[in-house]
Structure formats: C-alpha cells, structure tokens
Protein backbone atom coordinates (compact mmCIF):
# COMPACT_ATOMS: atom_id res chain seq x y z
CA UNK A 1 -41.72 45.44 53.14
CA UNK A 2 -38.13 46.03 54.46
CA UNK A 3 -37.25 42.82 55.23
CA UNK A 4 -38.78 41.01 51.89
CA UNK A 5 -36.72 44.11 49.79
CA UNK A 6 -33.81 43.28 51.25
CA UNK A 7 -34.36 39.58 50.57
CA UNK A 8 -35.10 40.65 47.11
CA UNK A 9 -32.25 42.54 47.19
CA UNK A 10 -29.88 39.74 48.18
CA UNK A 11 -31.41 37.23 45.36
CA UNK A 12 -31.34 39.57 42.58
CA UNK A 13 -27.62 40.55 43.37
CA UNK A 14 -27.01 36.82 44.15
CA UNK A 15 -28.35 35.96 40.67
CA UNK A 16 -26.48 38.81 38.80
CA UNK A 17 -23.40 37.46 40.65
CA UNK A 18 -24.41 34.00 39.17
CA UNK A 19 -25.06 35.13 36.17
CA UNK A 20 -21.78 37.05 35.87
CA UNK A 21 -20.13 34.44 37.23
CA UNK A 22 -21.25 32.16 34.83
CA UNK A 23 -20.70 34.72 31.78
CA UNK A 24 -16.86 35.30 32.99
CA UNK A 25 -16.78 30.97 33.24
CA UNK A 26 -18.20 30.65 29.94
CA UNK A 27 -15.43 33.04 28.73
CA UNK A 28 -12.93 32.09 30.49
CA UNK A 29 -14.11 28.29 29.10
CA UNK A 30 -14.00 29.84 25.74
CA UNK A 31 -10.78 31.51 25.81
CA UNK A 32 -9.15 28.11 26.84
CA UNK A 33 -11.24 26.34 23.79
CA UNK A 34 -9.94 28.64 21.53
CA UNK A 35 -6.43 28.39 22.84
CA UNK A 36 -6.75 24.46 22.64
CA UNK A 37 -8.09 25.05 18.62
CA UNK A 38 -5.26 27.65 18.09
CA UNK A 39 -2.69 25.18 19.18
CA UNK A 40 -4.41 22.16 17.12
CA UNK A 41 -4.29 23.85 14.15
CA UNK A 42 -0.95 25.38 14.51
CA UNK A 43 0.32 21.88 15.03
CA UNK A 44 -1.27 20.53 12.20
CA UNK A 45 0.39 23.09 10.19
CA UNK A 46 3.67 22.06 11.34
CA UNK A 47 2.80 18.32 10.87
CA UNK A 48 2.02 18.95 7.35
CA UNK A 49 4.81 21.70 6.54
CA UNK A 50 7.32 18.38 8.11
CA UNK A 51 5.41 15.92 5.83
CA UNK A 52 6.05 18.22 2.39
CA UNK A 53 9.46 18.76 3.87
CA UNK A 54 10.40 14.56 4.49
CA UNK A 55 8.39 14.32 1.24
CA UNK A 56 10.27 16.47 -1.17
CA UNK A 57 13.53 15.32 0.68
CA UNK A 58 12.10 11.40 -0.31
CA UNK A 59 10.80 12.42 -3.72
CA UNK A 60 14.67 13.65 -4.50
CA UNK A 61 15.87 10.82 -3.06
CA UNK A 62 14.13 8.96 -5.41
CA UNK A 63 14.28 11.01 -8.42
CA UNK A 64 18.64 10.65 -8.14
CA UNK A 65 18.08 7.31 -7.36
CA UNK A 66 15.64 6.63 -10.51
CA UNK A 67 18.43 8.36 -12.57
CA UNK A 68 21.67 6.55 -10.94
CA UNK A 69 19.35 3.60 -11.61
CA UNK A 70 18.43 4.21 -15.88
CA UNK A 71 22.45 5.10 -16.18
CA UNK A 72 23.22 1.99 -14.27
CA UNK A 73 21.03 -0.22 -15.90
CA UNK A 74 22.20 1.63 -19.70
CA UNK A 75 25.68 0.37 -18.92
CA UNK A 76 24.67 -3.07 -18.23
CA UNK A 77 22.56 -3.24 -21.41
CA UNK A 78 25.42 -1.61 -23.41
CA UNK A 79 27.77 -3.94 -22.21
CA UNK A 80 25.81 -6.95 -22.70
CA UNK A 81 25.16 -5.58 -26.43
CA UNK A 82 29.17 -5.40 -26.83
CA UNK A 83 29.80 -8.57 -25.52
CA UNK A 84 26.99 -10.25 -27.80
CA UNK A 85 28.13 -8.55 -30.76
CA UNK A 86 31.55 -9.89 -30.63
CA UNK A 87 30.50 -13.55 -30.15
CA UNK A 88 31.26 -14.35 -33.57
CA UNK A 89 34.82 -12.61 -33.01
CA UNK A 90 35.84 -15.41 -30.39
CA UNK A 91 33.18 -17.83 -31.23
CA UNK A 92 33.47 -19.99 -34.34
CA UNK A 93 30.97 -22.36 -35.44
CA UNK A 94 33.04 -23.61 -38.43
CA UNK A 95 35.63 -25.45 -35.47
CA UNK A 96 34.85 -28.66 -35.10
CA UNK A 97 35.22 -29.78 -31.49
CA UNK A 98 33.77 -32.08 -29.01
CA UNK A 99 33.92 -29.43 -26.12
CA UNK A 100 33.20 -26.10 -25.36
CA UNK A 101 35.75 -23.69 -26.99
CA UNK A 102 38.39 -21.70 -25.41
CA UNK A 103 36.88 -18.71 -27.49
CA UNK A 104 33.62 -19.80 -25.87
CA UNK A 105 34.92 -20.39 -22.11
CA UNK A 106 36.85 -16.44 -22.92
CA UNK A 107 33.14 -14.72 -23.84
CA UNK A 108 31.27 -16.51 -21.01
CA UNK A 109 33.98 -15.38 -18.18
CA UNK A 110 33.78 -11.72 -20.04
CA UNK A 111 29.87 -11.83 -20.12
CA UNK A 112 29.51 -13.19 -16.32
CA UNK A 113 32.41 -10.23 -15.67
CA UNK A 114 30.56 -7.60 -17.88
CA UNK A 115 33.93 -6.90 -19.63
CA UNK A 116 34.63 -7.21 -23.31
CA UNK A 117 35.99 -10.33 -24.45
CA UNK A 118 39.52 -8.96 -25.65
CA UNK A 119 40.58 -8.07 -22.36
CA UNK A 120 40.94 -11.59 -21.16
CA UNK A 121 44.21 -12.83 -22.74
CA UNK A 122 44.62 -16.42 -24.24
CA UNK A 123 47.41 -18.85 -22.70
CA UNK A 124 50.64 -18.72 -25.13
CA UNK A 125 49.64 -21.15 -27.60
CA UNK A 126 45.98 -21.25 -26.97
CA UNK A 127 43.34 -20.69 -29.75
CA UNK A 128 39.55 -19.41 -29.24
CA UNK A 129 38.99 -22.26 -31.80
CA UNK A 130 40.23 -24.95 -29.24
CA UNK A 131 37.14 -27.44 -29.02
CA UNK A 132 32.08 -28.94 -28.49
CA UNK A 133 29.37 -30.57 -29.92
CA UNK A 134 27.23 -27.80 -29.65
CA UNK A 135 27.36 -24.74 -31.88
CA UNK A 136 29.52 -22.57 -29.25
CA UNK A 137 27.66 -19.27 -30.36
CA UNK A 138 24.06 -20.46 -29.66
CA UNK A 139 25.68 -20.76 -25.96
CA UNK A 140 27.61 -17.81 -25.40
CA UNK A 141 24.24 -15.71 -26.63
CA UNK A 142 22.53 -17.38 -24.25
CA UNK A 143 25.08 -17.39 -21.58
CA UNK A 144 25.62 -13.18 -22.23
CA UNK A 145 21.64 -12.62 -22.42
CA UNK A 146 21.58 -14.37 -18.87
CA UNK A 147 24.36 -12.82 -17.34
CA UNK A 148 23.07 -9.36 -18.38
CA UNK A 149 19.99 -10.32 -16.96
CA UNK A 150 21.42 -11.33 -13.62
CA UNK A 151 23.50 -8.02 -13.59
CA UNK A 152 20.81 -6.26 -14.22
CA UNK A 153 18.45 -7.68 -11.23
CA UNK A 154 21.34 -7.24 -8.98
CA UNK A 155 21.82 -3.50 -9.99
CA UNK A 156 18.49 -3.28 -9.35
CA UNK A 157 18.70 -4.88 -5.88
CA UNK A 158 21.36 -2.77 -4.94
CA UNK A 159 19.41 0.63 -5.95
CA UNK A 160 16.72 -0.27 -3.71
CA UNK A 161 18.87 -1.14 -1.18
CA UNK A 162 20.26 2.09 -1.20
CA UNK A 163 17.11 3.91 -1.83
CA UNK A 164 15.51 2.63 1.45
CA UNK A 165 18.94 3.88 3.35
CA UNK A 166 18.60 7.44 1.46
CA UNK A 167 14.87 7.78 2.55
CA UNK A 168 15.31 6.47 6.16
CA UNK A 169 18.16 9.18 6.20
CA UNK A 170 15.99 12.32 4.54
CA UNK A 171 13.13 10.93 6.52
CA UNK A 172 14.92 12.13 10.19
C-alpha cells in the first residue's frame, strides 16, 4: 500500500491545493467585485451630489431671473397704464381734423418709446389738436395697448435669452 498512499497522498494535497486555490480566487474575485461596487456607488454619489449642486445653481438662476422678469414686466405694464391714462391729455376728440393729430402722432411715438407723453416737446407753434377722421383716442389706446404688448414679448425674449446664458454658465 505504499505506493497507492502516496498517490493518495498527492491527490488529496493536490485537491486541497485546488480547493484553496480556488477559495483564495474566489476571494480575491470578490475583493475586486466589491472594489468595482465601492467605486460605482461612490461615483454615483458624486454624480448626484454635482446634479443637486448644477441644480440649485439653475433653480437660482431662475428664481433671479423669474424676479428680474415680474419687475421688468411691472414697469412695462405701469408705463403702458401712464401712457393710456393721459390719452385724453394730448388726445382730443372734440378737434375736428381730417388727419391724425399732432397730440396723437406725440402719444404713439411716447407709447412705441415707453415714455410719458410730456416728455416729447411740440414744435414752436404746434398744437396736440393739429388734425383725422377718426376719433384720435380710439387709436392711440389701441396703438399704447399694442406697443405694451410688443414691449412686453420682447422683455420676455430677452429674459430667456439671458436665462439660457445664466444656466449654461451655473451648469459648468
């Protein structure tokens, strides 16, 4: 029986080598799984700890721009209010004329300007009640109503304009 327990000798400690060998693969297989896993999830951490950080920088971004935006827009509807209100100061309909009035022309370049009215000076001699067969104020409210209108939509144009540049820029 010498020879066969030394064979059996050689195949057990051949298959406790395997086995071992195997074990310490398995763990060494393990170790690099779990290293891969570590690393996954500490990189999803970061991804999402940079998304809440470009996030809050966008969501500011928008929140000044939201508020820029309401005081812009206030202005524009305050002006156009102004310059509505003082049609009748410029605007007569008691003037006969075949024409647009000068009072009229003054109110339409102040509404399409988004100024008041009294800032734009009459020529010497010149009346608002110079001359159209229209009633002038029924125009210039029309005329102010669209010009606010236009301001506003290009205010608006403008914000997002510059709210895509603000975001691209908290973005990086």
């Amino acid at each position: 029986m010498g020879i066969l327990s030394g064979i059996w000798t050689y195949i057990v400690a051949g298959v406790v080598s395997l086995a071992i060998g195997a074990y310490g693969g398995y763990r060494w297989e393990l170790g690099a799984y779990n290293n891969l896993k570590a690393a996954d999830a500490k990189s999803l951490v970061m991804a999402m700890q940079k998304a809440a950080k470009t996030q809050a920088a966008e969501d500011k971004v928008n929140l000044n721009a939201a508020v820029a935006e309401a005081r812009a827009q206030q202005k524009i509807i305050t002006q156009t209010q102004i310059i509505t209100q003082t049609v009748t100061k410029y605007v007569h309909d008691t003037i006969s004329c075949p024409g647009l009035t000068v009072g009229l022309a003054r109110v339409m370049r102040a509404a399409a300007a988004g100024i008041d009215p009294a800032s734009l000076d009459l020529a010497p001699g010149q009346s608002d009640d110079f001359c159209s067969d229209i009633a002038p104020s029924e125009v210039a409210g029309w005329f102010t109503a669209y010009a606010g209108a236009s301001k506003a939509n290009a205010e608006q144009l403008n914000a997002l304009e510059a709210n895509i540049l603000a975001k691209t820029a908290a973005a990086k």
